[in-house]
Protein backbone atom coordinates (compact mmCIF):
# COMPACT_ATOMS: atom_id res chain seq x y z
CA UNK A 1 0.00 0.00 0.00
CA UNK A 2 1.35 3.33 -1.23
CA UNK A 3 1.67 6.04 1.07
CA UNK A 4 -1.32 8.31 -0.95
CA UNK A 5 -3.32 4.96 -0.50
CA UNK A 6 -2.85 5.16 3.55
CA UNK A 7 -3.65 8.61 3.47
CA UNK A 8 -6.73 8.01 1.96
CA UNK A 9 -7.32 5.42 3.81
CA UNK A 10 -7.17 7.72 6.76
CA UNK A 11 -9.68 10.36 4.91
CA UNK A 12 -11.98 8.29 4.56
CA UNK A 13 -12.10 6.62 8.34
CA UNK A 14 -12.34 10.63 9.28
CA UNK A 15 -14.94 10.89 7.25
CA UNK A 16 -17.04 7.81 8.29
CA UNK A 17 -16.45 8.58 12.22
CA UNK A 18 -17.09 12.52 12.68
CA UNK A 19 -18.56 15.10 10.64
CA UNK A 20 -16.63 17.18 9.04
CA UNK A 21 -17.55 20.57 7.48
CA UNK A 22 -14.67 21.56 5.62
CA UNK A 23 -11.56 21.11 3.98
CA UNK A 24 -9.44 22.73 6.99
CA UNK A 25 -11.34 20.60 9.66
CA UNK A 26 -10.20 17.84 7.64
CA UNK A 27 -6.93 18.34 6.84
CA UNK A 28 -6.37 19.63 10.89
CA UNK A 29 -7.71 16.20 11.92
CA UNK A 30 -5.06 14.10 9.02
CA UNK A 31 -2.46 15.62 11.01
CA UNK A 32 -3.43 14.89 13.78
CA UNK A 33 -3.41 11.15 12.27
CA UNK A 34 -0.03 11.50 11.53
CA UNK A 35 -0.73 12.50 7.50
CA UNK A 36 0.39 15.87 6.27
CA UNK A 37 -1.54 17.03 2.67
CA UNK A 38 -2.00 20.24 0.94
CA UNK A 39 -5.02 21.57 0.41
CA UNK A 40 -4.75 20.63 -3.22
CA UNK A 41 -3.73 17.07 -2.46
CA UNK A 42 -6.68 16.64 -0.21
CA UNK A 43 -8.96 17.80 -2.71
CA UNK A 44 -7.87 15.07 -5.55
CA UNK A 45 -8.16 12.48 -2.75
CA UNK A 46 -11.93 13.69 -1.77
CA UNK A 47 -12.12 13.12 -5.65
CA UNK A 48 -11.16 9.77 -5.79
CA UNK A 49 -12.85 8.31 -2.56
CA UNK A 50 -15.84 9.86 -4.39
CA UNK A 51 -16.36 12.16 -1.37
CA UNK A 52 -18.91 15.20 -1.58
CA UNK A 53 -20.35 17.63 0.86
CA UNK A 54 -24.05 17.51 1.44
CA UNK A 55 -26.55 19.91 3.39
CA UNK A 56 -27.84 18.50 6.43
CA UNK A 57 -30.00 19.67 9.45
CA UNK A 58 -26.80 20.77 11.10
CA UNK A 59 -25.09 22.25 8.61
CA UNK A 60 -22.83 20.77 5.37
CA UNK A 61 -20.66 18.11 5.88
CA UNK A 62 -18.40 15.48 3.90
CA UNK A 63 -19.64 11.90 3.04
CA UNK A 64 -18.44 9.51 1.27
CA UNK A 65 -19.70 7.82 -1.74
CA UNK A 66 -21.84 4.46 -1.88
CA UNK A 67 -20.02 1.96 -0.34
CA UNK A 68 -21.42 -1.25 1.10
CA UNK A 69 -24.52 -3.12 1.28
CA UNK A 70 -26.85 -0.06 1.56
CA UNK A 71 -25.25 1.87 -0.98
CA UNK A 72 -24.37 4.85 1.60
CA UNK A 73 -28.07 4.98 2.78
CA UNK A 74 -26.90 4.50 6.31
CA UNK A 75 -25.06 7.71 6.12
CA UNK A 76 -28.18 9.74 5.03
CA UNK A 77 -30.52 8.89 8.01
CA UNK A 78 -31.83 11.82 9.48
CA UNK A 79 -32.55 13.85 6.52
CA UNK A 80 -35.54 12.10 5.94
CA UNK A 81 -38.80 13.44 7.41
CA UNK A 82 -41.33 11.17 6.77
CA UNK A 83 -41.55 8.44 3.82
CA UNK A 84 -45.36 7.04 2.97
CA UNK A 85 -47.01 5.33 0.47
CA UNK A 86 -50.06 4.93 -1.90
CA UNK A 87 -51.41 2.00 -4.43
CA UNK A 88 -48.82 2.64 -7.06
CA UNK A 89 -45.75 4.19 -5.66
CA UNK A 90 -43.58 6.08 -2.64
CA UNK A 91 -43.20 9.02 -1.44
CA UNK A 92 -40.18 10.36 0.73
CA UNK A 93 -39.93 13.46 1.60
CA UNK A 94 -36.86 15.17 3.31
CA UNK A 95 -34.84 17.91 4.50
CA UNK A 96 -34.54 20.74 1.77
CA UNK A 97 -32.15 20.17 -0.52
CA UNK A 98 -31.23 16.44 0.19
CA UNK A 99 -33.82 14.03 -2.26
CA UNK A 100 -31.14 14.06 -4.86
CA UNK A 101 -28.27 12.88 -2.61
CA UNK A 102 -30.97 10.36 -1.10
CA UNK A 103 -32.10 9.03 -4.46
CA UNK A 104 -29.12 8.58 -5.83
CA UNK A 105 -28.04 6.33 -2.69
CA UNK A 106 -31.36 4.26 -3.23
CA UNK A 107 -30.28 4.20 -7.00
CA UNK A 108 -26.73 3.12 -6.39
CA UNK A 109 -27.58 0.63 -3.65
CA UNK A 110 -29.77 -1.09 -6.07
CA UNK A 111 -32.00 -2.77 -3.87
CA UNK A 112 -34.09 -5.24 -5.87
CA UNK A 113 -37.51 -3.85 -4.72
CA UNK A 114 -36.78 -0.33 -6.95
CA UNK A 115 -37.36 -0.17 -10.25
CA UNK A 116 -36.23 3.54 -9.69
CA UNK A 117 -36.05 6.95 -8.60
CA UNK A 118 -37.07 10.78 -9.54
CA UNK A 119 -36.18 13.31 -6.76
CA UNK A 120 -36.88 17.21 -6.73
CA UNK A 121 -35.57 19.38 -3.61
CA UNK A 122 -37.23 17.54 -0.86
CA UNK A 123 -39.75 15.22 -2.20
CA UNK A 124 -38.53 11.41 -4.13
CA UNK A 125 -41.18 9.35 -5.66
CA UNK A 126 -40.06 5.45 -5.62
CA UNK A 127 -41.11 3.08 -8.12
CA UNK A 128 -41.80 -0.39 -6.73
CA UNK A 129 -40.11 -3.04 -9.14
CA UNK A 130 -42.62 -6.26 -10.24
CA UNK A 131 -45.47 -6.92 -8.57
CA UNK A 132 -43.82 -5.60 -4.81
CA UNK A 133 -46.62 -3.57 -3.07
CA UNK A 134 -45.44 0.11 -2.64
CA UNK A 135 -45.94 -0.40 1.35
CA UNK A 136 -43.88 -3.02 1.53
CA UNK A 137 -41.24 -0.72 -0.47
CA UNK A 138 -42.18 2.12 2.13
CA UNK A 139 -41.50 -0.18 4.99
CA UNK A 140 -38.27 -1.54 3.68
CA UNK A 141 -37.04 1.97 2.65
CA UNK A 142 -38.09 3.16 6.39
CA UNK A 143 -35.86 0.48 7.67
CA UNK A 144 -32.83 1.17 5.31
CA UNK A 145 -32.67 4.75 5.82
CA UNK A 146 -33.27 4.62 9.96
CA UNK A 147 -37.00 6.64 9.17
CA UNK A 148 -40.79 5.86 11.09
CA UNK A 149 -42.98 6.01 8.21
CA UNK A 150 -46.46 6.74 7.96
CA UNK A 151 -47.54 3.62 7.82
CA UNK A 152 -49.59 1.67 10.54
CA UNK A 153 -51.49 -1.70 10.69
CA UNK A 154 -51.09 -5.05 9.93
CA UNK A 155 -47.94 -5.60 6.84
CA UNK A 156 -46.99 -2.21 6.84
CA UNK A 157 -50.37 -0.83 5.06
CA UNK A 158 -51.41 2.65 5.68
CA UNK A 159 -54.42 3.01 8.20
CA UNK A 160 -56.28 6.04 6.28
């Protein structure tokens, strides 16, 4: 393992155990891991970890891309308000400004009960894949991303 490869390495355990809001907050705490980068190193290696900043309810802070099982979904919780569902599809809506980050983590995760995504600012309409019921996909989604949904009753179904 190269020594760019460790210090990556490093970003991206940063990353995945505090926030962090900015470049200097992250380059203060690689030093403090025993990694010294300019700012312009740093930046190529948020590049290639596929790192991005993304607005939150506390303010913007680095993630990484979709890694994993989930696809990053893990990562997101909390910037989902609510998620429900109807006959024919799902609806989550979320913090301002975070359905696209959100979609594309269901999209890249892949999970075999999408067929697919369309997000605006706040508001993502799911597409259950096959014959799945949308509550079932509003249940599932609930669970991935750490969110109570509006559903109640028996199997997930929506009580009204």
């Amino acid at each position: 393992m190269t020594s760019a490869d460790r210090r990556r390495d490093a970003v991206a355990r940063i990353i995945r155990a505090r926030r962090i809001g900015t470049q200097e907050e992250l380059l203060a705490a690689l030093e403090r891991a025993g990694f010294r980068a300019t700012q312009a190193t740093l930046s190529r290696d948020l590049a290639r970890l596929g790192a991005r900043r993304v607005s939150g309810p506390e303010g913007a802070v680095y993630e990484l891309g979709a890694d994993g099982a989930d696809g990053g979904l893990a990562a997101l919780r909390g910037l989902v308000s609510s998620i429900a569902a109807n006959a024919s599809m799902v609806v989550i809506r979320t913090h301002p400004g975070s359905a696209p980050a959100i979609a594309r983590a269901i999209d890249l995760a892949q999970p075999p009960e999408v067929l697919g995504t369309i997000a605006g600012d706040d508001t993502i309409f799911v597409a259950p894949a096959g014959e799945l019921r949308p509550r079932r996909l509003a249940a599932r989604l609930a669970e991935l991303l750490g969110t109570p949904s509006a559903l109640a009753g028996e199997g997930g179904e929506r009580t009204h």
